[in-house]
PDB file of N, CA and C in Angstrom:
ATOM      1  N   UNK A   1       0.836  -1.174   0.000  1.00  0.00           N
ATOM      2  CA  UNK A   1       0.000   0.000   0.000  1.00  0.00           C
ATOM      3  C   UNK A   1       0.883   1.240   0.000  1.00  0.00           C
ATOM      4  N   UNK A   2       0.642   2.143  -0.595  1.00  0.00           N
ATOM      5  CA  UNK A   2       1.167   3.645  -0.659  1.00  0.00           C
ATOM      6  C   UNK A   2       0.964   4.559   0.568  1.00  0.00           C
ATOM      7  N   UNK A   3       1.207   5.208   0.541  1.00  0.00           N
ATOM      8  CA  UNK A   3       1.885   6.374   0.999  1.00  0.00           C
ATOM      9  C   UNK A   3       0.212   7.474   0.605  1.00  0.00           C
ATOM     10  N   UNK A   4      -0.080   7.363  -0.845  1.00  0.00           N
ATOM     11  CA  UNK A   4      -1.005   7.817  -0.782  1.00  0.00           C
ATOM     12  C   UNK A   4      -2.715   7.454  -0.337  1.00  0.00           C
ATOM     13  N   UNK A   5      -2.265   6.246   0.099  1.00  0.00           N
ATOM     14  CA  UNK A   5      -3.364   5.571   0.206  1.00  0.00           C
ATOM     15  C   UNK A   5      -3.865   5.764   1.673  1.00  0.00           C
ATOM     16  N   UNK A   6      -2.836   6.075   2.695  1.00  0.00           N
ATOM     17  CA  UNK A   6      -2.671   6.180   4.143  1.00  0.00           C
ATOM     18  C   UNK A   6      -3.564   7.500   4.125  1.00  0.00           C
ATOM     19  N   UNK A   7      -2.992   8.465   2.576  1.00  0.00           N
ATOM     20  CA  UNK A   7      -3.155   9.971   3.209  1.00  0.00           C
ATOM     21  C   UNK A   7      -4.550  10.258   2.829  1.00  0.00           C
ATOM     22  N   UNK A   8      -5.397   9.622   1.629  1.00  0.00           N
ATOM     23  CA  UNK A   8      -6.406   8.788   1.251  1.00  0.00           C
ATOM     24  C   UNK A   8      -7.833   8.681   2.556  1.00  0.00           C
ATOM     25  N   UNK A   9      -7.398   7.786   3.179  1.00  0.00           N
ATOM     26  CA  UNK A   9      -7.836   7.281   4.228  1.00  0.00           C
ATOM     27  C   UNK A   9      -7.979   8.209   5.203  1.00  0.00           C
ATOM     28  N   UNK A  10      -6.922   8.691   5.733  1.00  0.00           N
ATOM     29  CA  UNK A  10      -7.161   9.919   6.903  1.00  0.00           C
ATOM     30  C   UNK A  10      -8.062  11.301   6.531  1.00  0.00           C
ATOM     31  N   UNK A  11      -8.014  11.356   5.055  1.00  0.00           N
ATOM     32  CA  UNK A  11      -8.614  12.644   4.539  1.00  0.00           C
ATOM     33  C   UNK A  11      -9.961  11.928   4.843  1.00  0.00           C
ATOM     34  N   UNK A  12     -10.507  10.512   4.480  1.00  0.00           N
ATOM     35  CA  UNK A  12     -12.091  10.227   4.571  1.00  0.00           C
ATOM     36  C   UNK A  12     -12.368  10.100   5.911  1.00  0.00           C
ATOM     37  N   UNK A  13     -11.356   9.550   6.800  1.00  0.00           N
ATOM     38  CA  UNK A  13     -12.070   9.643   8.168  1.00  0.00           C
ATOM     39  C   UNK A  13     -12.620  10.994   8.802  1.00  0.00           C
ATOM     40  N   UNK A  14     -11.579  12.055   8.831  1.00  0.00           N
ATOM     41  CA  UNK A  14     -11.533  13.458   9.119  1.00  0.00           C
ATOM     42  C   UNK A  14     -13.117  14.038   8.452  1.00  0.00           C
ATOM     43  N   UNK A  15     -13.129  13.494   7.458  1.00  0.00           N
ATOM     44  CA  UNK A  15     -14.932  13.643   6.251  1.00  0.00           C
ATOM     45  C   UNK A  15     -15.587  13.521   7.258  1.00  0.00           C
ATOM     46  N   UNK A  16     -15.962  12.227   7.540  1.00  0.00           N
ATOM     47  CA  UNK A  16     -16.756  11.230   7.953  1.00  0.00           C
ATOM     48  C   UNK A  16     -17.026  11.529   9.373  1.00  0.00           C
ATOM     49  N   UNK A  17     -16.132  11.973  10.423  1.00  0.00           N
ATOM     50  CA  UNK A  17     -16.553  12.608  11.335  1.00  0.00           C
ATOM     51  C   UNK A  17     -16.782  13.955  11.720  1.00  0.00           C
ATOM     52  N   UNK A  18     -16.527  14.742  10.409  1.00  0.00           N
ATOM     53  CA  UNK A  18     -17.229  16.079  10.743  1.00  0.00           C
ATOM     54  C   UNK A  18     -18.409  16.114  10.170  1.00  0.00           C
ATOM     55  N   UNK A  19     -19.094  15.019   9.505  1.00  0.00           N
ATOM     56  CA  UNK A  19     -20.465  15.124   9.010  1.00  0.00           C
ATOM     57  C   UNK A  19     -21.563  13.954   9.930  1.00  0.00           C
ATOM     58  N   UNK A  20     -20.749  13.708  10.890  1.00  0.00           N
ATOM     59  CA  UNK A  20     -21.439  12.450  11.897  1.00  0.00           C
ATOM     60  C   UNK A  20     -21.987  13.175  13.188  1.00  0.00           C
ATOM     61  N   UNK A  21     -23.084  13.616  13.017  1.00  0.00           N
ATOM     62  CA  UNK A  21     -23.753  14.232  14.760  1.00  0.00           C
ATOM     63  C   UNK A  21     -23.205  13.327  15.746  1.00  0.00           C
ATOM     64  N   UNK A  22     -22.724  14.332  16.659  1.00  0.00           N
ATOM     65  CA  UNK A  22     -22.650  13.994  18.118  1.00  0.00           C
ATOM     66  C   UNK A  22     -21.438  13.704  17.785  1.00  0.00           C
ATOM     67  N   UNK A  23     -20.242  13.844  17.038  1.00  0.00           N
ATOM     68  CA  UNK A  23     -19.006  13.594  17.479  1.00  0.00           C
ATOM     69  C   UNK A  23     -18.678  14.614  17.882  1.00  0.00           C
ATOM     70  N   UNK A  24     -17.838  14.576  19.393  1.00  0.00           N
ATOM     71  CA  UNK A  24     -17.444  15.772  19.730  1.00  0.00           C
ATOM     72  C   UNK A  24     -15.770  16.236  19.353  1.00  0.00           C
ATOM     73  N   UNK A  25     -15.658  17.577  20.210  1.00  0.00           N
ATOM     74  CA  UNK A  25     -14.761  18.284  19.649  1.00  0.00           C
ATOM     75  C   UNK A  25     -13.205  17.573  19.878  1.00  0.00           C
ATOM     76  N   UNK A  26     -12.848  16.283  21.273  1.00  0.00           N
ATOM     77  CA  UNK A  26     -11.932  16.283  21.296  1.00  0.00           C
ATOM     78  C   UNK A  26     -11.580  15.348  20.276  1.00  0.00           C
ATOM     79  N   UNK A  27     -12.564  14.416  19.740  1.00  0.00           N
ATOM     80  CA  UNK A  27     -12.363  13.014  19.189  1.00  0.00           C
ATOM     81  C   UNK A  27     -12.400  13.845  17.367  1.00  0.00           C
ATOM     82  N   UNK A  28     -12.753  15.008  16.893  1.00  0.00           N
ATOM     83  CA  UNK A  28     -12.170  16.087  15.963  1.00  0.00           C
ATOM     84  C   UNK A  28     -11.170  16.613  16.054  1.00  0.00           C
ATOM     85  N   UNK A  29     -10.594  16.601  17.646  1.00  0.00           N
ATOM     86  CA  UNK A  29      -9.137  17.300  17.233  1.00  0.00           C
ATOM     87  C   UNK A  29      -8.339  15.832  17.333  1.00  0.00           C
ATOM     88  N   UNK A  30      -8.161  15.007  17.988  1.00  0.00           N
ATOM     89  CA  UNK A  30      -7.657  13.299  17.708  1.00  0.00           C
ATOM     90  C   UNK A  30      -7.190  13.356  16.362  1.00  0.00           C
ATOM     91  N   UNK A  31      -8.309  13.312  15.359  1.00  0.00           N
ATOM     92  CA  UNK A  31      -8.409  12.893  14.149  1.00  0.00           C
ATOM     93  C   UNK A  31      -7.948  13.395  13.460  1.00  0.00           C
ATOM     94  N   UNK A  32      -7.782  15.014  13.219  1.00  0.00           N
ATOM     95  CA  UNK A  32      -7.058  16.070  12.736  1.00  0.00           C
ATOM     96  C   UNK A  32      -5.515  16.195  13.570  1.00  0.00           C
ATOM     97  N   UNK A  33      -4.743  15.763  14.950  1.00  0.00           N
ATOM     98  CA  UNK A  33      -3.749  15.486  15.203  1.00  0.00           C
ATOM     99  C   UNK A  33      -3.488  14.503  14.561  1.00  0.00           C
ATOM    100  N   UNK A  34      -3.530  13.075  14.173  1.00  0.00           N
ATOM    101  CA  UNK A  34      -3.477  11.895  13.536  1.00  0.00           C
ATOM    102  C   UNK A  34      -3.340  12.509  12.261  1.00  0.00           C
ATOM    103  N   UNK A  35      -4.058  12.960  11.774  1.00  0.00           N
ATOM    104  CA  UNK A  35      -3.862  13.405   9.802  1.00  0.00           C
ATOM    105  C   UNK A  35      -2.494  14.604   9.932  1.00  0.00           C
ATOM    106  N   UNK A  36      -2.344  14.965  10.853  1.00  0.00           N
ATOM    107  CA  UNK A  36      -1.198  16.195  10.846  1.00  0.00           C
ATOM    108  C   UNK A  36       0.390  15.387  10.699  1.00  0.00           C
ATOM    109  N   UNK A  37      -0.004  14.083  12.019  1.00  0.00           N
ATOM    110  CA  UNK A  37       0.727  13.537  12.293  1.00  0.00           C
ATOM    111  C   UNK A  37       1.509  12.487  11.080  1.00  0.00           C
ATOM    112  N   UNK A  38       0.638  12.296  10.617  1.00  0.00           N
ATOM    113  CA  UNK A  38       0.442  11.554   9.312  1.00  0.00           C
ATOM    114  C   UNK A  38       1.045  11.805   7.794  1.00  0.00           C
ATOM    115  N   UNK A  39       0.980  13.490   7.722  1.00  0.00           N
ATOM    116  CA  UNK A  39       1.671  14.164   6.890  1.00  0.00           C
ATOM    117  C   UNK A  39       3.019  14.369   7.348  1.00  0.00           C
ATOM    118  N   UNK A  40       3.556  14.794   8.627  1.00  0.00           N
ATOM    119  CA  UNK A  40       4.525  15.089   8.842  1.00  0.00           C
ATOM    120  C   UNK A  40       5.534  13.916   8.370  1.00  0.00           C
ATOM    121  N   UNK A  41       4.537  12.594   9.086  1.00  0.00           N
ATOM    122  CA  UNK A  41       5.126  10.844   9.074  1.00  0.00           C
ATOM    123  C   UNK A  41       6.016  10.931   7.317  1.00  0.00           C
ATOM    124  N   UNK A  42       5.474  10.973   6.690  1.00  0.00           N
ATOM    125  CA  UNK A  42       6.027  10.571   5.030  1.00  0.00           C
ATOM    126  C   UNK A  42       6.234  11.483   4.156  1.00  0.00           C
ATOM    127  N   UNK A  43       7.070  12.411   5.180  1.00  0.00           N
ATOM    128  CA  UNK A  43       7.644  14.022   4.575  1.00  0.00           C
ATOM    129  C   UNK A  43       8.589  13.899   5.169  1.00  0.00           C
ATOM    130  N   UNK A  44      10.260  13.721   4.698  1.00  0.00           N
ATOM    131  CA  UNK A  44      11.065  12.817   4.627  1.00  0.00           C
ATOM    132  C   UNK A  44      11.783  13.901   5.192  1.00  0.00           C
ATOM    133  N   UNK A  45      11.626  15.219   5.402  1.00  0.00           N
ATOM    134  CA  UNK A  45      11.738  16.586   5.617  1.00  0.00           C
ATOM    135  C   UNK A  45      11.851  17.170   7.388  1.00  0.00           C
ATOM    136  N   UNK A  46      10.780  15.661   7.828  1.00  0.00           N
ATOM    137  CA  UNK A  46      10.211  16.102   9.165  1.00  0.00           C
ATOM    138  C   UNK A  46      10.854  14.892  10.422  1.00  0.00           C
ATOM    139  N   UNK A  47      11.275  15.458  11.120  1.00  0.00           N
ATOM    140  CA  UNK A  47      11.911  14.419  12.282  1.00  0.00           C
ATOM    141  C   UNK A  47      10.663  13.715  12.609  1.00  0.00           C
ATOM    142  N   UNK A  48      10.335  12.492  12.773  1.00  0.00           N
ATOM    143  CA  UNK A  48       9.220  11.937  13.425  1.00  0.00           C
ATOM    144  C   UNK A  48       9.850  10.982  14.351  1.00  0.00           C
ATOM    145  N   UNK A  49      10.990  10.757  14.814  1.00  0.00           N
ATOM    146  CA  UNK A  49      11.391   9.509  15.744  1.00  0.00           C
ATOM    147  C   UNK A  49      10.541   9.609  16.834  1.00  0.00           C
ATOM    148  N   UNK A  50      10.224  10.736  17.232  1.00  0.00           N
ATOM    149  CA  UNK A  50       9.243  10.441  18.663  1.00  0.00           C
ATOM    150  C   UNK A  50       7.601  10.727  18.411  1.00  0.00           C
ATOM    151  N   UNK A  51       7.465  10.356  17.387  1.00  0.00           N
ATOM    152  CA  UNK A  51       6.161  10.012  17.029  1.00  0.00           C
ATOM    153  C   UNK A  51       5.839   8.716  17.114  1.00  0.00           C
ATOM    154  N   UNK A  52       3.808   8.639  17.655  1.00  0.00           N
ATOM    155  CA  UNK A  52       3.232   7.331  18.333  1.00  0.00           C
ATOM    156  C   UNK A  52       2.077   7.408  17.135  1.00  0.00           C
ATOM    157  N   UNK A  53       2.385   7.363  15.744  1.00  0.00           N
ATOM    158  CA  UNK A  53       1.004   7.549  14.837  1.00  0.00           C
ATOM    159  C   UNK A  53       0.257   6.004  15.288  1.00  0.00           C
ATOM    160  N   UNK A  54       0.964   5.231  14.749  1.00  0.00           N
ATOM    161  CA  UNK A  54       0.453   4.177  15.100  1.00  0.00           C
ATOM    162  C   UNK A  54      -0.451   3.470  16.508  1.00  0.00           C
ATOM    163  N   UNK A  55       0.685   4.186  17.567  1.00  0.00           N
ATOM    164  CA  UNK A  55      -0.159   3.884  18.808  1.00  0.00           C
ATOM    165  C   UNK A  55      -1.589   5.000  18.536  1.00  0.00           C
ATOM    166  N   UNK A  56      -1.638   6.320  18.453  1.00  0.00           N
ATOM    167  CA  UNK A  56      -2.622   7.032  18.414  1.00  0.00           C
ATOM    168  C   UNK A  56      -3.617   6.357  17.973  1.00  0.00           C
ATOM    169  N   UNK A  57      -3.430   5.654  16.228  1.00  0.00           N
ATOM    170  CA  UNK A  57      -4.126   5.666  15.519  1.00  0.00           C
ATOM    171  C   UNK A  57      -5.218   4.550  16.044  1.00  0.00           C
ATOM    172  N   UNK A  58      -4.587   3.439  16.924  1.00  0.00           N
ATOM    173  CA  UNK A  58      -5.270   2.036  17.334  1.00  0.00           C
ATOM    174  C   UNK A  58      -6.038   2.619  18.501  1.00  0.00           C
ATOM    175  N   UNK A  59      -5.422   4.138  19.706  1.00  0.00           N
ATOM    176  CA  UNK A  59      -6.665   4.195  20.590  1.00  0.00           C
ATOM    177  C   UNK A  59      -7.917   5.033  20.178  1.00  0.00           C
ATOM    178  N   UNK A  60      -7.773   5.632  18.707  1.00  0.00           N
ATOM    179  CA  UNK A  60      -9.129   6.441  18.387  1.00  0.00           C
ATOM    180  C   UNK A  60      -9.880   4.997  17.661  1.00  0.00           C
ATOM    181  N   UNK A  61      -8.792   3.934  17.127  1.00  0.00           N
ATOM    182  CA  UNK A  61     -10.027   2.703  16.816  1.00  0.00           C
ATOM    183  C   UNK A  61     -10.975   2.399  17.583  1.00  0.00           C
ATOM    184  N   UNK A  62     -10.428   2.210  19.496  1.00  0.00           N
ATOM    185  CA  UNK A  62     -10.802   1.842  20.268  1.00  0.00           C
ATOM    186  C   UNK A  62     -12.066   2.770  20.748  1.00  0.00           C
ATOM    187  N   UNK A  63     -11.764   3.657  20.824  1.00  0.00           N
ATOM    188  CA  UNK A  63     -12.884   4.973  21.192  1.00  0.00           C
ATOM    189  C   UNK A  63     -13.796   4.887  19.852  1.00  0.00           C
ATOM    190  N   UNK A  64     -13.944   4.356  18.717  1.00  0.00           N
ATOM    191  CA  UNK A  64     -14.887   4.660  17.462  1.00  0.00           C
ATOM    192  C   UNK A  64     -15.589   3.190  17.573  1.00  0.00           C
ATOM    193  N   UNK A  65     -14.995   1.889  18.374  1.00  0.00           N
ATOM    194  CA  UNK A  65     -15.930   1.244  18.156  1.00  0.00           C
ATOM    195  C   UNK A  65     -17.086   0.624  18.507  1.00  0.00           C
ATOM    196  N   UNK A  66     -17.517   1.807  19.566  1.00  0.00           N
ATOM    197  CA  UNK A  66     -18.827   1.444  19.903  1.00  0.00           C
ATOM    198  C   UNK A  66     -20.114   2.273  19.175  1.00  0.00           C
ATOM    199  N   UNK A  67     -19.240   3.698  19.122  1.00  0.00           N
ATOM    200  CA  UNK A  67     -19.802   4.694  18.362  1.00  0.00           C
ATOM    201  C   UNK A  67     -19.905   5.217  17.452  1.00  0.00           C
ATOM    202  N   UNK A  68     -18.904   4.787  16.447  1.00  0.00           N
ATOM    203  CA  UNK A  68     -18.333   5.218  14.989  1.00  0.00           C
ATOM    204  C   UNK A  68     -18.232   3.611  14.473  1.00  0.00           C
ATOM    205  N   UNK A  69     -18.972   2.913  13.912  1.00  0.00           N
ATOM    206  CA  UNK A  69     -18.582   2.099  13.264  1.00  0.00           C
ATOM    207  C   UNK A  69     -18.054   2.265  11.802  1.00  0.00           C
ATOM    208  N   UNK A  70     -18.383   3.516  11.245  1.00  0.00           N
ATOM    209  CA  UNK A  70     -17.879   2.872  10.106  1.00  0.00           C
ATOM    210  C   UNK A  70     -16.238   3.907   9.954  1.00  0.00           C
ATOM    211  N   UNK A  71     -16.554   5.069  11.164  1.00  0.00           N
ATOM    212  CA  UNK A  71     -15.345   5.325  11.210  1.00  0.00           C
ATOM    213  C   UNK A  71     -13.948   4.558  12.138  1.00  0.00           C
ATOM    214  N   UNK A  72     -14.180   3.921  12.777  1.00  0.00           N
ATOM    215  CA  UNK A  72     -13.677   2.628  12.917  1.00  0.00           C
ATOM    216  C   UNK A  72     -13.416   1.343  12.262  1.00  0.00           C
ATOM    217  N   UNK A  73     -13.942   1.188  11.247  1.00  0.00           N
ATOM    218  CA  UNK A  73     -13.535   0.728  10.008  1.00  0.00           C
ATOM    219  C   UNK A  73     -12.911   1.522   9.340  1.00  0.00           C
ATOM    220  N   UNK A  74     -12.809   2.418   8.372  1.00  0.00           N
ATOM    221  CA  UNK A  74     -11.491   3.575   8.097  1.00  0.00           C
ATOM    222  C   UNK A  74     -10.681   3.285   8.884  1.00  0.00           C
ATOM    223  N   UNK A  75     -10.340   3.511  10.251  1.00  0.00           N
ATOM    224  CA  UNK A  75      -9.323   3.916  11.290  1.00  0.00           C
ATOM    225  C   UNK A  75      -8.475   2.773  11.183  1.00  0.00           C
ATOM    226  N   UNK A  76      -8.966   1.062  11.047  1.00  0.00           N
ATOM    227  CA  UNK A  76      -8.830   0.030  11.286  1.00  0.00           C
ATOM    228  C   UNK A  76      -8.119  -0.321  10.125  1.00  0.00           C
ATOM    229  N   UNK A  77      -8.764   0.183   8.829  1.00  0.00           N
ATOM    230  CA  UNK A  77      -7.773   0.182   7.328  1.00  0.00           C
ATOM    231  C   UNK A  77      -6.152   0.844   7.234  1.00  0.00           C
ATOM    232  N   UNK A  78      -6.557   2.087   7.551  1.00  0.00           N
ATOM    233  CA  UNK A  78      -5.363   2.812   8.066  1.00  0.00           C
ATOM    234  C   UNK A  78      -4.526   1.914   8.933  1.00  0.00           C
ATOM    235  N   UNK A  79      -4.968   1.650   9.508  1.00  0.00           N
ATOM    236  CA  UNK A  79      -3.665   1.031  10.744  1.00  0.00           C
ATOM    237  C   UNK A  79      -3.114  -0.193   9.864  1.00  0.00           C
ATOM    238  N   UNK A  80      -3.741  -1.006   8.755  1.00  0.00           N
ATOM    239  CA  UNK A  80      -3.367  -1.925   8.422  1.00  0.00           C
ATOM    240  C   UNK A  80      -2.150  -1.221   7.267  1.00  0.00           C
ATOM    241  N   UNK A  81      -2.932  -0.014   6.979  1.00  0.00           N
ATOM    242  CA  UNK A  81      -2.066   0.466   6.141  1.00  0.00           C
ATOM    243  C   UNK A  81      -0.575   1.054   6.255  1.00  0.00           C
ATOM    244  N   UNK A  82      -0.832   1.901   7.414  1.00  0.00           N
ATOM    245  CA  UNK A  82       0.682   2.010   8.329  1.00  0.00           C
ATOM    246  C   UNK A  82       1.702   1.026   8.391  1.00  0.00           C
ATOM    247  N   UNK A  83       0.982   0.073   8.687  1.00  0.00           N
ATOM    248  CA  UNK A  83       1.246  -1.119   8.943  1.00  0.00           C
ATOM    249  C   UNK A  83       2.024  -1.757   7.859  1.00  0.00           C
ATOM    250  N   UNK A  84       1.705  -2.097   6.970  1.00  0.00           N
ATOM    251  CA  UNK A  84       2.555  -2.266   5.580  1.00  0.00           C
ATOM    252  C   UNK A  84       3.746  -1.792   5.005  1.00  0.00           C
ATOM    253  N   UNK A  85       3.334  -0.415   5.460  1.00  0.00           N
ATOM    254  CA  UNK A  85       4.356   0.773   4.795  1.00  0.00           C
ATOM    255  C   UNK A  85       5.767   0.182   6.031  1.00  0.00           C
ATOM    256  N   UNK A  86       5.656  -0.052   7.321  1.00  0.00           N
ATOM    257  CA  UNK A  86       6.347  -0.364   7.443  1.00  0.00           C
ATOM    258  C   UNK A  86       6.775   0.831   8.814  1.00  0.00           C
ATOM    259  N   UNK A  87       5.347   1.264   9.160  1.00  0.00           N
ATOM    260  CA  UNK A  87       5.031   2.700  10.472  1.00  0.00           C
ATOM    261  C   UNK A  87       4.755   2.279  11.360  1.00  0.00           C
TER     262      UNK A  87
END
């Protein structure tokens, strides 16, 4: 999987929960830290050694899956996708 496919993914989740009532503001800024985090990740430009995308990315899975299912599915792709790349 690409690089663009990660960035893909974070752009639809970030969608998907600003058009989902009742998500609140911190689990919007989560998601938008994660996509920041995300860009910085595969911008070859940007120190990331003490970056946790990955850990982040698995506890907003955890927090989406009682309440966000299908953004918990996204979240869950992503991580597989990180995952590949080798994040």
């Amino acid at each position: 999987m690409s690089e663009q496919r990660v960035r893909e993914l974070i752009d639809e989740l970030v969608l998907e929960l600003a058009k989902t009532e009742g998500v609140d503001e911190q689990t919007m800024n989560d998601a938008r830290k994660l996509a920041t985090d995300i860009d910085d990740l595969v911008n070859p430009e940007v120190d990331t050694s003490e970056y946790t995308v990955l850990d982040d990315a698995i506890a907003l899975e955890a927090s989406f899956a009682a309440t966000h299912p299908l953004a918990e599915r996204i979240i869950r792709e992503l991580i597989n996708n990180l995952s590949r790349i080798g994040i």
